[in-house]
N, C-alpha and C. Protein backbone atom coordinates (compact mmCIF):
# COMPACT_ATOMS: atom_id res chain seq x y z
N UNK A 1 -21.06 6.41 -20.73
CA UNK A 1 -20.10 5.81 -19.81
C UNK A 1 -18.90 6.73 -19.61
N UNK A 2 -18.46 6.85 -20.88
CA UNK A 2 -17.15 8.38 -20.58
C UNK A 2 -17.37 9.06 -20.12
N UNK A 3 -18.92 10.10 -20.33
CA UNK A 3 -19.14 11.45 -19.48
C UNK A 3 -19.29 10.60 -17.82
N UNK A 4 -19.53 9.69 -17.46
CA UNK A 4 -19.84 8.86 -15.71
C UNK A 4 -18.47 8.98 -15.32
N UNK A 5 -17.61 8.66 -16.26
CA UNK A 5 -16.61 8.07 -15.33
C UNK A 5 -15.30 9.88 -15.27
N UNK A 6 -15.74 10.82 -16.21
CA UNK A 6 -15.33 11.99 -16.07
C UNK A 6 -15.54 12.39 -14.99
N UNK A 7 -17.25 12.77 -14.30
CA UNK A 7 -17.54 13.18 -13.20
C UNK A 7 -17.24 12.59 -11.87
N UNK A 8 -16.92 11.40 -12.02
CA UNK A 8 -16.13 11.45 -10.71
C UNK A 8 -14.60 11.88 -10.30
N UNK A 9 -13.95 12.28 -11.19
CA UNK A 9 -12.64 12.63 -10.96
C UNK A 9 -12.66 14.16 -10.26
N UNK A 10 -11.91 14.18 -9.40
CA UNK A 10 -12.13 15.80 -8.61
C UNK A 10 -10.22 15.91 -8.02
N UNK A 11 -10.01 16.78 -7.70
CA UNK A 11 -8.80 17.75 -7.54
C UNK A 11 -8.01 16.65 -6.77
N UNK A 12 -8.08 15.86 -6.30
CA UNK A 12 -7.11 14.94 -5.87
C UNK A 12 -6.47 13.53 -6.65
N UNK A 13 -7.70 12.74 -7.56
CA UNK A 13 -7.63 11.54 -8.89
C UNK A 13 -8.12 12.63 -9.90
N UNK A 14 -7.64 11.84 -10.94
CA UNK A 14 -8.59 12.64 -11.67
C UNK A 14 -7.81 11.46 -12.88
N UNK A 15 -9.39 11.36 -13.57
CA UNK A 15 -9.54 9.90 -14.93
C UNK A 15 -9.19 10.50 -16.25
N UNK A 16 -8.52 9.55 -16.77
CA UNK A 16 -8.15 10.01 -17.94
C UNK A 16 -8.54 8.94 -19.02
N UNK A 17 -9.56 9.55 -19.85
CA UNK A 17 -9.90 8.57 -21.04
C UNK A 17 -8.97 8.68 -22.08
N UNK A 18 -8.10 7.73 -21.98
CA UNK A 18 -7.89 7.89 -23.70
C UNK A 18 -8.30 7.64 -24.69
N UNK A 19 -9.50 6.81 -25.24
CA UNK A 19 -9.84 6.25 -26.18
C UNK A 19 -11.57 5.96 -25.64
N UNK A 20 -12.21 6.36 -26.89
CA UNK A 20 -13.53 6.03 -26.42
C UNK A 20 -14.00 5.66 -27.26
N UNK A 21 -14.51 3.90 -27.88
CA UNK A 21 -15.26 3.72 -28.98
C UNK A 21 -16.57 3.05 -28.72
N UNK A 22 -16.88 2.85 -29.69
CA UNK A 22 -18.02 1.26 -30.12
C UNK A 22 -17.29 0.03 -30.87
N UNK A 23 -18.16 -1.01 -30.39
CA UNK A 23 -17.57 -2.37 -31.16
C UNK A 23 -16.64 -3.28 -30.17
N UNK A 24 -16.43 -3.75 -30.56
CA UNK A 24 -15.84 -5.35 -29.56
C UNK A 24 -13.89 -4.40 -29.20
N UNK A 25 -13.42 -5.09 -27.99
CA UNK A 25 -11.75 -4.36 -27.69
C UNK A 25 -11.08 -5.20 -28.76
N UNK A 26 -10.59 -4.37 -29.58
CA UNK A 26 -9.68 -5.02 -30.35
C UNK A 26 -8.14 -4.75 -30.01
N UNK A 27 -6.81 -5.50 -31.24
CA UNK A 27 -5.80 -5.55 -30.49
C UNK A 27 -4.83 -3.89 -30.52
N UNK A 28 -5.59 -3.18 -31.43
CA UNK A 28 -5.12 -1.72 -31.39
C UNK A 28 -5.55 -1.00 -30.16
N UNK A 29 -6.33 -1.57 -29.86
CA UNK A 29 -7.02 -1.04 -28.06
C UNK A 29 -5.95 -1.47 -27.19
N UNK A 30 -5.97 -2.70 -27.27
CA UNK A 30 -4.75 -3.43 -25.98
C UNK A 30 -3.72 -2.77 -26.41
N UNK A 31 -2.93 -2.21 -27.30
CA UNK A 31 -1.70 -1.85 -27.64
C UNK A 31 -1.84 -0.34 -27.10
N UNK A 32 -2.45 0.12 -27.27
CA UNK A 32 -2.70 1.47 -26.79
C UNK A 32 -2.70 1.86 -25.20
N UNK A 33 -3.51 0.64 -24.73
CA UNK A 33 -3.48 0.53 -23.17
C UNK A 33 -2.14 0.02 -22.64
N UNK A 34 -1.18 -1.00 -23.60
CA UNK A 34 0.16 -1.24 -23.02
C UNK A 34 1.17 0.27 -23.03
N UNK A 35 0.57 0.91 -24.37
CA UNK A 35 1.43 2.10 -24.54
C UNK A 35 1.61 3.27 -23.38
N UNK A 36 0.49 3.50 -22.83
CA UNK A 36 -0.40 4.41 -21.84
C UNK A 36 -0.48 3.79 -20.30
N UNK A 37 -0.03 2.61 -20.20
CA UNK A 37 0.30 2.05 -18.74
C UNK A 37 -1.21 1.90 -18.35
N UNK A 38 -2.71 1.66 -19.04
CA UNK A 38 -4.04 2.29 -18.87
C UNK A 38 -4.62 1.00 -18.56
N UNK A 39 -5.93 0.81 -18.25
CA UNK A 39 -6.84 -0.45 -17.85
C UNK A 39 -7.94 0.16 -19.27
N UNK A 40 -8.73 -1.17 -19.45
CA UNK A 40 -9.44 -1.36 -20.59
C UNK A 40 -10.85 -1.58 -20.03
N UNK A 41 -11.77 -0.25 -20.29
CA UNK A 41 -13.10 -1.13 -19.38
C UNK A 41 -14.12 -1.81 -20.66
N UNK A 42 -14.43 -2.23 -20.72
CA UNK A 42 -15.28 -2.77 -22.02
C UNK A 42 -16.71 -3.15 -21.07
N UNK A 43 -17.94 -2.02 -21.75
CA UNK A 43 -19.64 -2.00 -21.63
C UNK A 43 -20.02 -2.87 -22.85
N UNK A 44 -20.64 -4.24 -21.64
CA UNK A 44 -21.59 -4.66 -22.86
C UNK A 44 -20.37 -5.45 -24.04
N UNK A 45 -19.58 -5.48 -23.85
CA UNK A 45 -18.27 -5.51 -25.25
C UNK A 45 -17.58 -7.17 -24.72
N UNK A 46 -16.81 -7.46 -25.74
CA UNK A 46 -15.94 -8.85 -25.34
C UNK A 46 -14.54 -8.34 -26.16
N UNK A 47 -13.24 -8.86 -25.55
CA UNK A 47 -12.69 -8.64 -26.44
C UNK A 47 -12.60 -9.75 -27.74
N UNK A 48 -11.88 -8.92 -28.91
CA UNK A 48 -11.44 -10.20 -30.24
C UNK A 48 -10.48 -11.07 -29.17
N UNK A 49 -10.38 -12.36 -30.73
CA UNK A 49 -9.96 -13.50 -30.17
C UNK A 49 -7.95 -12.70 -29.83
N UNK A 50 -7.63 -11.92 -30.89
CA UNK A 50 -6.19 -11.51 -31.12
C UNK A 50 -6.00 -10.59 -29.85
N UNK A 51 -6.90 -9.31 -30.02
CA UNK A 51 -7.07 -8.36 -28.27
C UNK A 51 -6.61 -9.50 -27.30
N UNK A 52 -6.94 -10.45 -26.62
CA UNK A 52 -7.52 -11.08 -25.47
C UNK A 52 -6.03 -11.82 -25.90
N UNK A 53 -5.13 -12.27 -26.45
CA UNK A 53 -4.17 -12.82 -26.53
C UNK A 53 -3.05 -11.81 -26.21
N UNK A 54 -3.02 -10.62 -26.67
CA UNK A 54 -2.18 -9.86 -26.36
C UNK A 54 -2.77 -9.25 -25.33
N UNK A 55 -3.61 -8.78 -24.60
CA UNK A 55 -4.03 -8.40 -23.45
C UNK A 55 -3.25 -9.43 -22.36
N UNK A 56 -3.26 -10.91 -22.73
CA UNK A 56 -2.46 -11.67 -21.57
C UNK A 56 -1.35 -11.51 -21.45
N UNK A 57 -0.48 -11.39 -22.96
CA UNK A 57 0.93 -11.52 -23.19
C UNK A 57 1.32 -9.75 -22.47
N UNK A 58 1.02 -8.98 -22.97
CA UNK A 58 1.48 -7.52 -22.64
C UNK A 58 1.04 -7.67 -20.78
N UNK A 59 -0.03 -8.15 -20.26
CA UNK A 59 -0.08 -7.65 -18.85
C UNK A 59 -1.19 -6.85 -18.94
N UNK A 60 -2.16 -6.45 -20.10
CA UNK A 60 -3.27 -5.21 -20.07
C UNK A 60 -4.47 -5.95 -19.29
N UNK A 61 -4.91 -4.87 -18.11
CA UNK A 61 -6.02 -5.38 -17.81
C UNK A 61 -7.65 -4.86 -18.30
N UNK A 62 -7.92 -5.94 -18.43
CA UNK A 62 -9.55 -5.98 -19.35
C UNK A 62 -10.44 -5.93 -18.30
N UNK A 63 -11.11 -5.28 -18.14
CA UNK A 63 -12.61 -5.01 -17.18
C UNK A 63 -13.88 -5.22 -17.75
N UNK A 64 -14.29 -6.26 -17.69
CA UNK A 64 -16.08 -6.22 -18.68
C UNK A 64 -16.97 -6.25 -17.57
N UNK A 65 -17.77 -5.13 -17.82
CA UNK A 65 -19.33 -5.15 -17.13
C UNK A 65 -20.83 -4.78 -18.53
N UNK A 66 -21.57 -5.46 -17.37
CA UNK A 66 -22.90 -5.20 -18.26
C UNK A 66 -23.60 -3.81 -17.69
N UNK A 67 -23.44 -3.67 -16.52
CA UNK A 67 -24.20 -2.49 -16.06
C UNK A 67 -23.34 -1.14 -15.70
N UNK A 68 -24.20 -0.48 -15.83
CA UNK A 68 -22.90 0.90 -15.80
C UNK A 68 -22.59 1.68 -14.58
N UNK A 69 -23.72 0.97 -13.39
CA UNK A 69 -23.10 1.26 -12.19
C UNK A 69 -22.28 0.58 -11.50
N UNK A 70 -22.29 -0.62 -12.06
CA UNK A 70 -20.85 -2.12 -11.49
C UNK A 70 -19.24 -0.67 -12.37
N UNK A 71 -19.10 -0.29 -13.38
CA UNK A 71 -18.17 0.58 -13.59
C UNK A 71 -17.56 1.50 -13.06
N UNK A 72 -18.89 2.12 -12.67
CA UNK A 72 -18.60 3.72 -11.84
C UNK A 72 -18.08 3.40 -10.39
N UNK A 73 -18.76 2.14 -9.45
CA UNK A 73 -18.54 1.63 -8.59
C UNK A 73 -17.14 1.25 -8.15
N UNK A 74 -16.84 0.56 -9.07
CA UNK A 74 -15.64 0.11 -8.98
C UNK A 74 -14.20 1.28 -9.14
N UNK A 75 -15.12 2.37 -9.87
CA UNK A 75 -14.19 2.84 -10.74
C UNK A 75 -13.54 3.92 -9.22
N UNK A 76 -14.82 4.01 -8.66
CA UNK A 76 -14.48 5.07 -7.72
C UNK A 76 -13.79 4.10 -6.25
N UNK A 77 -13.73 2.38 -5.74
CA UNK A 77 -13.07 2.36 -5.10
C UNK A 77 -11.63 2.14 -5.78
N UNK A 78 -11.23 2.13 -7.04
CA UNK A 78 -9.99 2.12 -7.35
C UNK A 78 -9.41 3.25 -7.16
N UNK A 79 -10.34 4.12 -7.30
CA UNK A 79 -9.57 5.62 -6.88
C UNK A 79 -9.60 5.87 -5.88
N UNK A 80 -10.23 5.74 -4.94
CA UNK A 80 -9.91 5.40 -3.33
C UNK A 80 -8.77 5.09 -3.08
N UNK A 81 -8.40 3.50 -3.74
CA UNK A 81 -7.10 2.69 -3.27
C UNK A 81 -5.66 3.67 -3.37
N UNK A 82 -5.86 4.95 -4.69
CA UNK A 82 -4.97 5.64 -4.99
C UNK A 82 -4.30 6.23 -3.99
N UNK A 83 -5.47 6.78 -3.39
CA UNK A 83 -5.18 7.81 -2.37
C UNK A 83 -4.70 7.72 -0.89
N UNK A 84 -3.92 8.44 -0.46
CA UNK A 84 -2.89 8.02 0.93
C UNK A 84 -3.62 7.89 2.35
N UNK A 85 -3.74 7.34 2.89
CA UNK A 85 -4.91 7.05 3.83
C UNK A 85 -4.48 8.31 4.96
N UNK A 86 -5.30 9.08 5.62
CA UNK A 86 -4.90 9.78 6.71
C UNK A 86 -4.42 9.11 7.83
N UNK A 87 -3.65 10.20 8.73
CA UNK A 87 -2.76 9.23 10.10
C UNK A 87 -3.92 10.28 11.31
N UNK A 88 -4.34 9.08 11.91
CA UNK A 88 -5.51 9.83 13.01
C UNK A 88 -4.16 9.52 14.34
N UNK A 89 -4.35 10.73 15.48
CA UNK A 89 -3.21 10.28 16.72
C UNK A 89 -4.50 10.49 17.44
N UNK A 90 -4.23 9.08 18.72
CA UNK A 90 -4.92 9.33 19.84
C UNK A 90 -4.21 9.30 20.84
N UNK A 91 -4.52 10.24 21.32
CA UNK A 91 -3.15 10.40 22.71
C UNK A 91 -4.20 9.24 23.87
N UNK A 92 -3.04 8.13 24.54
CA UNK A 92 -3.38 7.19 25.54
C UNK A 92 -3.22 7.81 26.96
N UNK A 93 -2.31 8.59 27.36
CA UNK A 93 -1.84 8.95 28.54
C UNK A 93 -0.20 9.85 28.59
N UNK A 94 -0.27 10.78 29.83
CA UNK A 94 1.27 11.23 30.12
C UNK A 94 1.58 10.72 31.17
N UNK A 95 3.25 11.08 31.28
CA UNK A 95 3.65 10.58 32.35
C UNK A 95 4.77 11.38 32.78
N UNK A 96 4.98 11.79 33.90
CA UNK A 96 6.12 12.53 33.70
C UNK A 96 7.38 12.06 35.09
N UNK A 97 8.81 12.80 34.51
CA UNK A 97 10.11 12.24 34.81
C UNK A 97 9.72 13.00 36.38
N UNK A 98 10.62 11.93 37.11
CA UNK A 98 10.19 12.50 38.84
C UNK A 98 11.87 12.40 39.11
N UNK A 99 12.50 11.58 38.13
CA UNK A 99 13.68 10.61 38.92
C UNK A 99 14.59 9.81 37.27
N UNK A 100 15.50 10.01 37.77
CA UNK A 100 16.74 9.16 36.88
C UNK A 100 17.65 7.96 37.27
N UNK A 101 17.26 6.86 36.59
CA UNK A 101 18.34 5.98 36.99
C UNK A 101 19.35 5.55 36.09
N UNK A 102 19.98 5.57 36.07
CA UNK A 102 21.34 4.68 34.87
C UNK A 102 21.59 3.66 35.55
N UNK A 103 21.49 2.45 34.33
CA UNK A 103 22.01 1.04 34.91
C UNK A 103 22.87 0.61 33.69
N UNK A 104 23.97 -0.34 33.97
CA UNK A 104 24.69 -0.56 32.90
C UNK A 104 24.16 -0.79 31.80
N UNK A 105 23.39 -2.06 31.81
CA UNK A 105 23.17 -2.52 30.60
C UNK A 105 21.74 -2.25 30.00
N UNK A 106 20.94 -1.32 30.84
CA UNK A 106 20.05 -0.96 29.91
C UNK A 106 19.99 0.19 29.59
N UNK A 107 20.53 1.81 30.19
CA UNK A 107 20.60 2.93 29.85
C UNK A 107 20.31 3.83 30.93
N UNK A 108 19.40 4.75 30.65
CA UNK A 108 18.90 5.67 31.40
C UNK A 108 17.45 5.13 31.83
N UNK A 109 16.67 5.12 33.15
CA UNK A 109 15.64 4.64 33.20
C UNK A 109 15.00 5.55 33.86
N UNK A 110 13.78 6.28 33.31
CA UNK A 110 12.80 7.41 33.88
C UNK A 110 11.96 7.17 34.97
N UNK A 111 12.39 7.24 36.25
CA UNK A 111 11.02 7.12 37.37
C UNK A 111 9.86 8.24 37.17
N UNK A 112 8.88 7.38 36.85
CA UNK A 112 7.67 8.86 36.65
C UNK A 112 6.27 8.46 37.12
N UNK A 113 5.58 9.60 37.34
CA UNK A 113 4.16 8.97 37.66
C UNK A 113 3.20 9.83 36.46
N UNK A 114 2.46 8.54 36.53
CA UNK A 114 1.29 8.75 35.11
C UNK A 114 0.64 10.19 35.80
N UNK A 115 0.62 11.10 34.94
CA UNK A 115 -0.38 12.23 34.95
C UNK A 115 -1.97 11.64 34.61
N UNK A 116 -2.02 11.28 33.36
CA UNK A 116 -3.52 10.95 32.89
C UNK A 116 -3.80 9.62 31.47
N UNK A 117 -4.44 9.38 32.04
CA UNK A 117 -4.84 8.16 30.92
C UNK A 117 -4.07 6.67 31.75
N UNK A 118 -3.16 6.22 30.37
CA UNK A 118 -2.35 5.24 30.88
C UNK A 118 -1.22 5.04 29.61
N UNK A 119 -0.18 4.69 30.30
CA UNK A 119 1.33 4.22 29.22
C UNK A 119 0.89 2.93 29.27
N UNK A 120 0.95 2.80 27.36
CA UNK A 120 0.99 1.42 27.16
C UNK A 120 2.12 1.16 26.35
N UNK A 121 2.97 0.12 26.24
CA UNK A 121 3.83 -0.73 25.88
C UNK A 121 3.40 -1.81 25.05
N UNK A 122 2.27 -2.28 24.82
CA UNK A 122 1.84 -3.28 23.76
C UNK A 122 0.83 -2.47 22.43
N UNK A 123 1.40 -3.78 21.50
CA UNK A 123 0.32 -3.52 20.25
C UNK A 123 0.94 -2.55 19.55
N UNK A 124 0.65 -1.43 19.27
CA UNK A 124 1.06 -0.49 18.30
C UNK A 124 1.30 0.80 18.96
N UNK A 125 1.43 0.93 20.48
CA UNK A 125 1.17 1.86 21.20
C UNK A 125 2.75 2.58 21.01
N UNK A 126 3.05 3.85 20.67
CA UNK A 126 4.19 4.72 20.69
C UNK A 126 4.31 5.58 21.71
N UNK A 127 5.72 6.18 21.87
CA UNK A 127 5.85 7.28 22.66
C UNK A 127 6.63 8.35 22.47
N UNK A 128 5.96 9.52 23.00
CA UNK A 128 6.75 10.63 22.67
C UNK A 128 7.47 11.29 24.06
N UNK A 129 8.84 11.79 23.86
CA UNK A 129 9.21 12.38 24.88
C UNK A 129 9.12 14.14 24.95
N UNK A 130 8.47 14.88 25.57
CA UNK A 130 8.44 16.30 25.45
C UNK A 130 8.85 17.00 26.54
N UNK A 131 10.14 17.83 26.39
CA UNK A 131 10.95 18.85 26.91
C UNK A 131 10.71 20.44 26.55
N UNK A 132 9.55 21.08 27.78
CA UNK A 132 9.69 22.55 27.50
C UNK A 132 8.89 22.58 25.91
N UNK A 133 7.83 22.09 26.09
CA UNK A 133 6.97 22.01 24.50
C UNK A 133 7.21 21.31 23.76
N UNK A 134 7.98 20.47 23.65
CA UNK A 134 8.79 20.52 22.45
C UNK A 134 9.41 18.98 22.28
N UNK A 135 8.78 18.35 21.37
CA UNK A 135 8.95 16.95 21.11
C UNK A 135 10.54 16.34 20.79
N UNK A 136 11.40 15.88 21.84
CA UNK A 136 12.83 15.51 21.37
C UNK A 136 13.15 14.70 20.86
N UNK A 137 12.18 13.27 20.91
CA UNK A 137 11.89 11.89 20.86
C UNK A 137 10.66 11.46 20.48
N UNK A 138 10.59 10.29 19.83
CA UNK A 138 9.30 9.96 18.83
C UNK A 138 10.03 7.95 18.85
N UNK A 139 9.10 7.15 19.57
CA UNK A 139 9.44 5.70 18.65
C UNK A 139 8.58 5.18 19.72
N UNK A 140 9.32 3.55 20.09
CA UNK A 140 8.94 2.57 21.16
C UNK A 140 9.43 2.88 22.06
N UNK A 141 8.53 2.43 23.33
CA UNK A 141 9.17 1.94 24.66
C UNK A 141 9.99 0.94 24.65
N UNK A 142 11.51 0.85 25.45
CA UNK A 142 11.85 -0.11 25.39
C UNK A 142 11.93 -0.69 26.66
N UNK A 143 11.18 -0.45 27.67
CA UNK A 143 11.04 -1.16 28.90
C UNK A 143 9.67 -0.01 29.37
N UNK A 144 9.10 -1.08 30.08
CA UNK A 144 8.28 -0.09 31.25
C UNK A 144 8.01 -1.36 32.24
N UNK A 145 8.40 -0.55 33.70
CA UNK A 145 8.22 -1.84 34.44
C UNK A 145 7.69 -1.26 35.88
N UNK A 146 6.65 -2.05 36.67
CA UNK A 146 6.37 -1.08 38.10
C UNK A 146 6.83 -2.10 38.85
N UNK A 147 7.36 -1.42 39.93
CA UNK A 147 8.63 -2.11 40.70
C UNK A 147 9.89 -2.92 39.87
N UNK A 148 9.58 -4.37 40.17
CA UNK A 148 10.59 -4.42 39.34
C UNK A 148 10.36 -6.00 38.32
N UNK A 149 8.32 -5.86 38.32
CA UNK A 149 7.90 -6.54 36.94
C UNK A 149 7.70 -5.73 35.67
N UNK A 150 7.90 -6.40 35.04
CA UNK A 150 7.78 -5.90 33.48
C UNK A 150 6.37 -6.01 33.13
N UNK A 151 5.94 -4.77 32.78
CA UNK A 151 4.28 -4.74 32.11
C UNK A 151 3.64 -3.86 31.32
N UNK A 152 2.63 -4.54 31.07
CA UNK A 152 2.21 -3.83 29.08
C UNK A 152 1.96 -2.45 29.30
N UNK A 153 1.15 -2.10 30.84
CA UNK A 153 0.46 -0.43 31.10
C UNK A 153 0.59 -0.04 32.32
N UNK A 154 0.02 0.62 32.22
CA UNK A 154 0.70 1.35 34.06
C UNK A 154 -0.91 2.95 34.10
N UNK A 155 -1.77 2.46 34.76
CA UNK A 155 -2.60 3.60 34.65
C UNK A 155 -2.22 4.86 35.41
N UNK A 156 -3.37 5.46 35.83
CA UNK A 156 -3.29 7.03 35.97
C UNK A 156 -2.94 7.09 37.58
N UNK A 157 -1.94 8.19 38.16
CA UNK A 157 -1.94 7.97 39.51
C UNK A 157 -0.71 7.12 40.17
N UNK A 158 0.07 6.18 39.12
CA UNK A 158 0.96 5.20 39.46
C UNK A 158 2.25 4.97 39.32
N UNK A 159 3.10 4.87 39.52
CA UNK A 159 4.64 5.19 39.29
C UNK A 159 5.06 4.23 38.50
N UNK A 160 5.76 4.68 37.73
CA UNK A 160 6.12 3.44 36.85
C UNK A 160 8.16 3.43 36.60
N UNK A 161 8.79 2.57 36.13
CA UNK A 161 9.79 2.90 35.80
C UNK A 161 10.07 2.85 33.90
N UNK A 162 10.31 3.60 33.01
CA UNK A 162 9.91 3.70 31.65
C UNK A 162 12.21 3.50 30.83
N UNK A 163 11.94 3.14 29.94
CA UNK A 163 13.17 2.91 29.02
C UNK A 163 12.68 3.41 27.69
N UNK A 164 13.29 4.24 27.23
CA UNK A 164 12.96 4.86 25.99
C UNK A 164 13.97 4.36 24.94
N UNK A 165 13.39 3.67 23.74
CA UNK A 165 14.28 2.64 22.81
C UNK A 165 15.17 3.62 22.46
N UNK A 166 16.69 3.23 22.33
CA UNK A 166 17.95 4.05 21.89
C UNK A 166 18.01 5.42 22.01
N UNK A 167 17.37 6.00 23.49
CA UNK A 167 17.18 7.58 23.88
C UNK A 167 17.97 7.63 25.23
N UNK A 168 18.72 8.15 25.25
CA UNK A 168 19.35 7.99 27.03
C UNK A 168 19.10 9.53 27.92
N UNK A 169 19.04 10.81 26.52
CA UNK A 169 18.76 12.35 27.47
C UNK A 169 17.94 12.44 27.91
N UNK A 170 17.40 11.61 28.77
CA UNK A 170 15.98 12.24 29.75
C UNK A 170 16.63 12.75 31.13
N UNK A 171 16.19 13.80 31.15
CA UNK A 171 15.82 15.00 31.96
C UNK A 171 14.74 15.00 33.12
N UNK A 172 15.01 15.28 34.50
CA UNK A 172 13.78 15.38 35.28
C UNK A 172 12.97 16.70 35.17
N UNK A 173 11.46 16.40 35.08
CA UNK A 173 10.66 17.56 34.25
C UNK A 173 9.94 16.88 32.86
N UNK A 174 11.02 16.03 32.50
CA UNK A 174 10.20 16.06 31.25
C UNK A 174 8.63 15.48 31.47
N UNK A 175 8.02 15.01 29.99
CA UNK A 175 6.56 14.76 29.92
C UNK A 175 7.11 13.39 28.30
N UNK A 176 6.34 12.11 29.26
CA UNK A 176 6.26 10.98 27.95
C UNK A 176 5.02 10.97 28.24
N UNK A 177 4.43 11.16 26.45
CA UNK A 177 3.39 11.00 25.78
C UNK A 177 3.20 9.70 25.14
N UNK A 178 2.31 8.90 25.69
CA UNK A 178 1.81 7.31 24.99
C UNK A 178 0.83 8.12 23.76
N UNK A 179 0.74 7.25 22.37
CA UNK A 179 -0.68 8.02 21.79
C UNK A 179 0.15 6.14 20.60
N UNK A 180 -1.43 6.57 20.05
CA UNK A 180 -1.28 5.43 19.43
C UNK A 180 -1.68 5.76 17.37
N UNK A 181 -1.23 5.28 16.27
CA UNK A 181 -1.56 6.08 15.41
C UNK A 181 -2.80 5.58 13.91
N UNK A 182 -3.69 5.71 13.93
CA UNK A 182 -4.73 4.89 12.99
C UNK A 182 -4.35 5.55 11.43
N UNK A 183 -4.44 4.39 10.70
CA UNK A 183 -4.42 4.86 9.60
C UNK A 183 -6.32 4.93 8.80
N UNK A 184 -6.47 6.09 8.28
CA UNK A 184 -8.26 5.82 8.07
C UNK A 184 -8.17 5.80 6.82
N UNK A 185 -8.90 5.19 5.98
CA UNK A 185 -8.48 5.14 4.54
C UNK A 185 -9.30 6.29 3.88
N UNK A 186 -9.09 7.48 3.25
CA UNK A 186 -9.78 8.40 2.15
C UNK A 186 -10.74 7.54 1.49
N UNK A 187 -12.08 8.25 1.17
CA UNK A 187 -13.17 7.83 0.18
C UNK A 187 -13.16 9.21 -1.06
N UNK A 188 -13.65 8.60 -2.26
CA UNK A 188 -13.62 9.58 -2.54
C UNK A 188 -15.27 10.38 -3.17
């Protein structure tokens, strides 16, 4: 079981046995695992009646399996859970500045027409503002509206009017980038 649960550890987790015996978890085991911040897997094993009392009181967690691939299994989506999930970007659409309006109370407002895809405004959809390469702005839309309803997207080909949340330097020329961002979880 120790040499199983060695080989899965590789350059990113990596398992650390401290203690490897035979015989039932006793309470020098649980004390060891409170000492070491560690989980307790017990093959085939139960803990003593004293272990299993201080295992509740300290917080140590006890793992019993009979089979030794329910261990390895588990062992490897816990080390999964460790690990930081990647950020996937899918770009939705551009759009770019044709026109500037300032209105009192909402700011600067970008007249632009969609280059490609589509600006979306709902769900999890973000935007980026890019000047001359070069990303100035990164968050929410805080308005996008064609004419003068308010709406979630605006496809390819179509003029839209756009509000960029707490951004007022837009520039005619620029380029807003819709993209949206997935988190994928690491296996290991």
């Amino acid at each position: 079981l120790a040499d199983s649960l060695r080989k899965l550890s590789d350059d990113r987790v990596k398992i650390r046995i401290i203690h490897a015996g035979v015989g039932a978890i006793n309470e020098s085991d649980v004390l060891l695992a409170t000492a070491s911040n560690a989980i307790i897997i017990g093959f085939n094993v139960r803990p003593d009646r004293n272990a299993a009392a201080v295992a509740d009181r300290e917080s140590v967690d006890i793992r019993q399996h009979p089979i030794i691939y329910n261990v390895t299994d588990e062992t490897k989506k816990a080390m999964a859970g460790l690990l930081e999930p990647t950020l996937k970007e899918t770009r939705i659409g551009t759009a770019q500045v044709r026109q500037i309006f300032k209105t009192p109370k909402v700011g600067t407002i970008a007249g632009c027409m969609v280059l490609d895809g589509r600006i979306a405004r709902a769900g999890d959809a973000q935007a980026r503002l890019i000047r001359d390469h070069v990303a100035v702005w990164q968050g929410k839309l805080a308005s996008l509206r064609r004419f003068k309803d308010d709406v979630s997207e605006v496809k390819k080909d179509l003029e839209c009017g756009i509000g960029l949340d707490r951004f007022n330097d837009i520039r005619v020329g620029d380029v807003i980038e819709a993209f949206t961002v997935e988190r994928i979880a690491q296996t290991v």
